[in-house]
Protein backbone atom coordinates (compact mmCIF):
# COMPACT_ATOMS: atom_id res chain seq x y z
CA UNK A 1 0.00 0.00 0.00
CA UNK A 2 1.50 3.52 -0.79
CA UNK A 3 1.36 6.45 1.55
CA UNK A 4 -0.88 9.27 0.14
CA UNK A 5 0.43 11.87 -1.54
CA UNK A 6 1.09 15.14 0.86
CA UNK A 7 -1.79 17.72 0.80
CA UNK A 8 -0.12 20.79 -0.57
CA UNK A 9 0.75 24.16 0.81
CA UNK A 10 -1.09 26.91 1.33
CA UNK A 11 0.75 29.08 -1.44
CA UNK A 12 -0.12 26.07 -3.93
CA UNK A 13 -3.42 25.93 -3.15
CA UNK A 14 -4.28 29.80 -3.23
CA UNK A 15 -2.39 29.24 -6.54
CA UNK A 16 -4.57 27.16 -7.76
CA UNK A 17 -7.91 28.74 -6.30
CA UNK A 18 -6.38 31.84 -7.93
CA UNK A 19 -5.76 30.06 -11.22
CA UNK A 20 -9.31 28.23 -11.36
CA UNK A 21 -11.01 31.87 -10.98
CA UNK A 22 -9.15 33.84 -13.09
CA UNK A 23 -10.05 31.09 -15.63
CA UNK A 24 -13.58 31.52 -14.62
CA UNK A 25 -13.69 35.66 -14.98
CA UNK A 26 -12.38 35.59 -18.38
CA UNK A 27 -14.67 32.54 -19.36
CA UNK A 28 -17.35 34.48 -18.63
CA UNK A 29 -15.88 37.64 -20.49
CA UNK A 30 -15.35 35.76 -23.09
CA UNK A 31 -18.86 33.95 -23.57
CA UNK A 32 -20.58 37.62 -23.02
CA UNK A 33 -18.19 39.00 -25.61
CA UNK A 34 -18.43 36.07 -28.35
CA UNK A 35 -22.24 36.05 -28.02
CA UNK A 36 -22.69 39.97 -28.75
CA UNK A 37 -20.40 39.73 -31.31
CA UNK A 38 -22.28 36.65 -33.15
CA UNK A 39 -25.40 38.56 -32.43
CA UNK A 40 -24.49 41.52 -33.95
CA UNK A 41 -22.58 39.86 -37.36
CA UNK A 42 -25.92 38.38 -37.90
CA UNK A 43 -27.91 41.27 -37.49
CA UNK A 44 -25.40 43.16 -39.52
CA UNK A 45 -26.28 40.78 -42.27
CA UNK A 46 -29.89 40.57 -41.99
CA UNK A 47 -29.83 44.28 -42.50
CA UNK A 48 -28.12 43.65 -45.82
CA UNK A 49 -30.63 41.82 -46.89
CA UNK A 50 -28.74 39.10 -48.29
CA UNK A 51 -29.41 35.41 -47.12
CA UNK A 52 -26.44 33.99 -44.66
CA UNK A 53 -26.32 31.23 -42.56
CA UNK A 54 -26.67 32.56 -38.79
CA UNK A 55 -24.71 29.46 -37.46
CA UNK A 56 -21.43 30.51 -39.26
CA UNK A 57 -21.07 33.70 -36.38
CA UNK A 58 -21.67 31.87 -33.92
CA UNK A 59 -19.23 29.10 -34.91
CA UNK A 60 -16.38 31.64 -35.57
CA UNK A 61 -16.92 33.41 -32.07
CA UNK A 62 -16.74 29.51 -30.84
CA UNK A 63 -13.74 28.51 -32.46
CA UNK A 64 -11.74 31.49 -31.16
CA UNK A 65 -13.24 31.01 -27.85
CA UNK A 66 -12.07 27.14 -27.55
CA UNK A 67 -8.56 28.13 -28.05
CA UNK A 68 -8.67 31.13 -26.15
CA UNK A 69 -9.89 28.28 -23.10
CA UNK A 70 -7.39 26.18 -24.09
CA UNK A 71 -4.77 28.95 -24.08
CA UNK A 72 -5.53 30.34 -20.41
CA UNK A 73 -3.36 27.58 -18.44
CA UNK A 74 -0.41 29.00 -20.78
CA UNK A 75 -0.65 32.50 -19.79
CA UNK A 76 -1.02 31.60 -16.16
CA UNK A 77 2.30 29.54 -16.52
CA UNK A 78 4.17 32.39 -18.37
CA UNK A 79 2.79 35.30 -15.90
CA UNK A 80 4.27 33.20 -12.89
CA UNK A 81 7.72 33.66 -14.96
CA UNK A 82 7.34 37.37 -15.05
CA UNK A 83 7.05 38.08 -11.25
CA UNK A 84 5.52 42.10 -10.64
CA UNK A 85 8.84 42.31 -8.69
CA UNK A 86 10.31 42.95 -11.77
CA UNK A 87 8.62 46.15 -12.60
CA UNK A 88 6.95 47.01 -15.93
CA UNK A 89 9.64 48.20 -17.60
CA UNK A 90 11.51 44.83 -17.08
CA UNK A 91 8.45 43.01 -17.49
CA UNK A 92 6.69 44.69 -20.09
CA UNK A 93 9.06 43.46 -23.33
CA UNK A 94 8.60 40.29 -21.80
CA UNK A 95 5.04 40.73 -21.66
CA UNK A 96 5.42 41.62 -25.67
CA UNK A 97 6.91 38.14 -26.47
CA UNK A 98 4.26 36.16 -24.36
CA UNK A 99 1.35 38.27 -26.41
CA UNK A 100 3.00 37.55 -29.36
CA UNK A 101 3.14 33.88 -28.55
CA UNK A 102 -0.59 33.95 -27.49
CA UNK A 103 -1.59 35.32 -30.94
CA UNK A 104 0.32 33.28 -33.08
CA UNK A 105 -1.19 29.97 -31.12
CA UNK A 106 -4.38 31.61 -31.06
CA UNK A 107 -4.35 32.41 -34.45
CA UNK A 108 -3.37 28.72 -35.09
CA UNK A 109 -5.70 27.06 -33.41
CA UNK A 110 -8.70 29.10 -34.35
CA UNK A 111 -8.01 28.56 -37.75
CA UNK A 112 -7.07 24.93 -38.22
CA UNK A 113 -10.12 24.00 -35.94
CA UNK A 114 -12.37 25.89 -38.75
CA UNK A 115 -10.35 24.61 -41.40
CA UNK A 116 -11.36 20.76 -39.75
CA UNK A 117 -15.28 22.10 -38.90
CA UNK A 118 -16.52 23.78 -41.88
CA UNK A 119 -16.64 21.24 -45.02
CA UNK A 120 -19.11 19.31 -42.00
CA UNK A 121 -21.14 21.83 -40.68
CA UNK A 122 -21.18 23.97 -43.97
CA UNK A 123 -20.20 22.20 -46.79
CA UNK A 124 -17.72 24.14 -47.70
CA UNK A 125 -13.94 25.02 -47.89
CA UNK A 126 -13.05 28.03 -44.78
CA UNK A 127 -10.61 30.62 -46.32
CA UNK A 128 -8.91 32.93 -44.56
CA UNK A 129 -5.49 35.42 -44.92
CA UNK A 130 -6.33 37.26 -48.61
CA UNK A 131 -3.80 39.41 -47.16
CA UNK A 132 -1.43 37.53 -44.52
CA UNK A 133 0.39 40.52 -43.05
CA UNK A 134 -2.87 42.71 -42.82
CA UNK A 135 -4.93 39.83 -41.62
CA UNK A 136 -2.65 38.73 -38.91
CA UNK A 137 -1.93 42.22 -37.95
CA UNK A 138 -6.02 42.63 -37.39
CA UNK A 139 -5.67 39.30 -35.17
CA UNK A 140 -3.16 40.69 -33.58
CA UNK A 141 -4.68 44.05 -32.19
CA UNK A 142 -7.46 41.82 -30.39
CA UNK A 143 -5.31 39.55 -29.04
CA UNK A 144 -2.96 41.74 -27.62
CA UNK A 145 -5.94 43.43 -25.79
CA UNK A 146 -7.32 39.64 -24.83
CA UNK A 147 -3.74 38.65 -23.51
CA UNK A 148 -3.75 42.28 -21.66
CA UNK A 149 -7.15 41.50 -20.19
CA UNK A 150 -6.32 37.91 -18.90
CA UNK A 151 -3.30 39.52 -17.27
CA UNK A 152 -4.86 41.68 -15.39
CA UNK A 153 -7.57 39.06 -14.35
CA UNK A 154 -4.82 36.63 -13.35
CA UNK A 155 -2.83 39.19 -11.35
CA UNK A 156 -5.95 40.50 -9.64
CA UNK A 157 -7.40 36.70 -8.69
CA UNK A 158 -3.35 36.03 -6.93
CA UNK A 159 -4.01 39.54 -4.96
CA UNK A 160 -7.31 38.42 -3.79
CA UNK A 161 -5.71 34.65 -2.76
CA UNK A 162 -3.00 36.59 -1.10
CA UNK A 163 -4.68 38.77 0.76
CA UNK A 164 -6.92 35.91 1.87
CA UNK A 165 -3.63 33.74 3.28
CA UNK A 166 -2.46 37.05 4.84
CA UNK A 167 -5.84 37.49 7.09
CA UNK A 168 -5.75 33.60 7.38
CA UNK A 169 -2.26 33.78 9.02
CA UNK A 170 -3.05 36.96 11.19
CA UNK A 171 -6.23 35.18 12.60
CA UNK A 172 -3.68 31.69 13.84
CA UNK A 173 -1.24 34.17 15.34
CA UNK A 174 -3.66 35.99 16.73
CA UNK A 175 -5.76 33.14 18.50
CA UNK A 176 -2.18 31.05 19.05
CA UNK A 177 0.05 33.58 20.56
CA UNK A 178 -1.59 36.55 21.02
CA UNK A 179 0.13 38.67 18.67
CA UNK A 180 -1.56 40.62 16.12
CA UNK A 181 0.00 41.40 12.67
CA UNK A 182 0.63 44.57 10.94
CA UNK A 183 1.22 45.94 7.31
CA UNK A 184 2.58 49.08 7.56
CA UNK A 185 3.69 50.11 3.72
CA UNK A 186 6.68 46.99 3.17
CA UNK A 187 6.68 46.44 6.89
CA UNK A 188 5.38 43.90 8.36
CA UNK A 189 4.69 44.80 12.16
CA UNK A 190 4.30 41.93 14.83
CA UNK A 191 2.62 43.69 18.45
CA UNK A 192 1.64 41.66 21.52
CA UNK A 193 -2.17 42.84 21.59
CA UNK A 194 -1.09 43.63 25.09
CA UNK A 195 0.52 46.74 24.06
CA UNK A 196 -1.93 47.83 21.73
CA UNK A 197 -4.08 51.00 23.40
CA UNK A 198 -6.56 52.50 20.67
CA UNK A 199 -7.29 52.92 17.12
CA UNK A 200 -8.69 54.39 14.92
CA UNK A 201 -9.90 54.04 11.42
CA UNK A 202 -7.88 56.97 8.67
CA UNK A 203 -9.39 56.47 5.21
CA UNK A 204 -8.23 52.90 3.81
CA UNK A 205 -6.08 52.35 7.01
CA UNK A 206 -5.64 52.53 10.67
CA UNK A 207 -3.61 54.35 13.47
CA UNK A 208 -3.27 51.58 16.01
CA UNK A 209 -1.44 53.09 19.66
CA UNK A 210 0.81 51.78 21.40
CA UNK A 211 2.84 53.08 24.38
CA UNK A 212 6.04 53.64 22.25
CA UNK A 213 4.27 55.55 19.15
CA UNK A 214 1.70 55.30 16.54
CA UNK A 215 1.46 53.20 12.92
CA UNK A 216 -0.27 53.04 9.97
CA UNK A 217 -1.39 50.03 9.08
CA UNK A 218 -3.30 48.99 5.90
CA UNK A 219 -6.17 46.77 7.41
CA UNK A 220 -10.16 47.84 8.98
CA UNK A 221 -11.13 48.89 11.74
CA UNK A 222 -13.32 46.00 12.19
CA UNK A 223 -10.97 43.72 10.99
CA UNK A 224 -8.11 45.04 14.21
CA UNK A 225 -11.23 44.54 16.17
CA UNK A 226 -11.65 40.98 15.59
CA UNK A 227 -7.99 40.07 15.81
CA UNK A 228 -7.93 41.82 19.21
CA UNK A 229 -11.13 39.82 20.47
CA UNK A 230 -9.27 36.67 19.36
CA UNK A 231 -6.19 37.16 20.89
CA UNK A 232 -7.85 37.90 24.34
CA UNK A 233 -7.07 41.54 24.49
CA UNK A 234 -11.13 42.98 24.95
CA UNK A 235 -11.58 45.70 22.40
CA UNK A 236 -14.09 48.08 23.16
CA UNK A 237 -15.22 50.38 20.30
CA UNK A 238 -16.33 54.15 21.79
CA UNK A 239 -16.80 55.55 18.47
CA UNK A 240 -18.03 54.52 14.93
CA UNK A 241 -14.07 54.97 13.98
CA UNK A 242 -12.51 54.38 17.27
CA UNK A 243 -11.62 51.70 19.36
CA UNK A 244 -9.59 51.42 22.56
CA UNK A 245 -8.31 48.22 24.89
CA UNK A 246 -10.78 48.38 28.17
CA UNK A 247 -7.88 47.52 29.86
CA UNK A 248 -6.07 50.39 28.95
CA UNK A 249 -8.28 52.64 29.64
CA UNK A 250 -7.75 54.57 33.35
CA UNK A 251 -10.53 57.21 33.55
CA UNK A 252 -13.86 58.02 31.63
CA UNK A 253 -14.24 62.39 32.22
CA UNK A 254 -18.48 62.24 31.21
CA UNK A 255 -19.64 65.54 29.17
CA UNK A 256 -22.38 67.53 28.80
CA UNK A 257 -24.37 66.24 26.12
CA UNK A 258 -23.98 62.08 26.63
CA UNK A 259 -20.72 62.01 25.23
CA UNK A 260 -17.08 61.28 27.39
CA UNK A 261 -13.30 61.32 27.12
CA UNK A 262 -11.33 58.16 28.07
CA UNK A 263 -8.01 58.61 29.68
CA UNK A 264 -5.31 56.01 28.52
CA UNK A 265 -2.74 54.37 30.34
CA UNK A 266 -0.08 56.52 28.21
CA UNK A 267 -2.10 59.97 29.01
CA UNK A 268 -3.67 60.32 25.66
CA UNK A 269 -7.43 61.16 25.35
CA UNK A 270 -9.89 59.67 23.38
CA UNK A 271 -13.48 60.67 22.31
CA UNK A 272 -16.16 58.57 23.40
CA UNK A 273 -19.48 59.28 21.77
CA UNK A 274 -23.02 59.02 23.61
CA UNK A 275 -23.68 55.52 21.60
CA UNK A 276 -20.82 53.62 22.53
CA UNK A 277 -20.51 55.00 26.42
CA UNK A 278 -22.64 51.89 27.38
CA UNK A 279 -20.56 49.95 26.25
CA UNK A 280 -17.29 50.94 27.69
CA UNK A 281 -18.75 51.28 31.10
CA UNK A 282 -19.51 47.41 31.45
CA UNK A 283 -17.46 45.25 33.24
């Protein structure tokens, strides 16, 4: 009997969720895109008044889909060889060559698969290229645009997979060993929740306190708040964009109108409006 084959990584795995969605987007661009385009040749023609065969549109637009499919594994492969690390101006003749590639298969395979379909479904010959360097250059111009497109797709699918491992990982560290994790621009900030006094949500980020100083850190307000609760450290929010640690928290000066100021243990003070007060009074 042979042992089974170990599960793979994380990374793998968000590669491959990454991978299988990316393929999905564009499938669906594609399919939305192929069937106005068939839609429209064959209106075009009706209006011409000449008789056509409506299937022909739609099997041209499915043709150059099928390879398209077929081609999106490929450009996942080659994008993983040109790494965003390397910038755009390193990556983008790079980029050139693997659009180039992509056409030419593209190109290939569209047009031997109608070369194989049409004496079946039409009963005749297909012909194609009148004028090769025109022609291909007309090819081209889409599928440089296509390859662009799927690009961008891909890229954005690995972001979303990344981010998803990143908020994965802070959510172990956070329940395991109390430590909550920090993206502040390329740093990557590791604070006992302990030391953490306040935040408080600026724009797409947050200014978390600590006793030594203030960072920016690119996560939610509600997502600090849920990292804190897991690693034991009892958030308490006193404001729709503040939060503070109820066991930093030394003195609570009411005001007039509902509202209050809470004292930290570092002498800072921090708005508490007449909604959350409640809340930060209870034991």
């Amino acid at each position: 009997m042979t042992d089974a084959p170990p599960s793979l990584d994380p990374q793998r795995r968000a590669e491959r969720r990454a991978g299988r969605w990316a393929g999905l987007v564009f499938a669906g661009f594609a399919l939305a895109s192929g069937a106005v385009n068939a839609l429209s040749q064959n209106t075009e023609l009706a209006r011409g008044g000449s008789a056509f065969n409506p299937g022909v549109a739609w099997a041209l637009e499915a043709t150059s889909l099928a390879v398209l499919l077929a081609l999106v594994p490929l450009v996942i492969l080659l994008d993983r060889r040109i790494p965003l690390a390397l910038g755009w101006k390193a990556a983008l003749p790079l980029h050139a060559v693997a659009a180039l590639v992509f056409t030419v298969l593209h190109v290939a395979g569209m047009m031997g698969s109608r070369m194989l379909l049409w004496p079946p479904l039409f009963g005749v010959e297909f012909s194609f290229f009148d004028e090769p360097l025109r022609d291909f250059i007309y090819e081209a111009r889409k599928d440089v645009l296509t390859y662009a497109i799927l690009v961008l797709v891909i890229r954005l699918s690995r972001r979303i997979e990344e981010h998803r491992l990143e908020l994965a990982q802070g959510h172990r560290e956070a329940r395991r060993d109390s430590v909550i994790v920090l993206r502040c621009g390329g740093r990557e900030l590791r604070l006992p929740a302990g030391e953490i006094l306040a935040a408080e949500a600026a724009g797409n980020y947050v200014e978390v306190r600590t006793a030594s100083g203030a960072h920016l850190a690119r996560t939610t307000l509600s997502g600090l708040e849920t990292l804190l609760a897991e690693a034991g450290a009892d958030p308490v929010r006193v404001h729709r964009s503040r939060l503070v640690a109820r066991a930093a928290v030394r003195e609570i000066i009411p005001g007039e109108s509902g509202d209050a100021v809470a004292i930290l243990s570092d002498g800072a003070r921090v708005g508490v409006s007449r909604r959350f007060r409640a809340g930060l009074a209870e034991a």
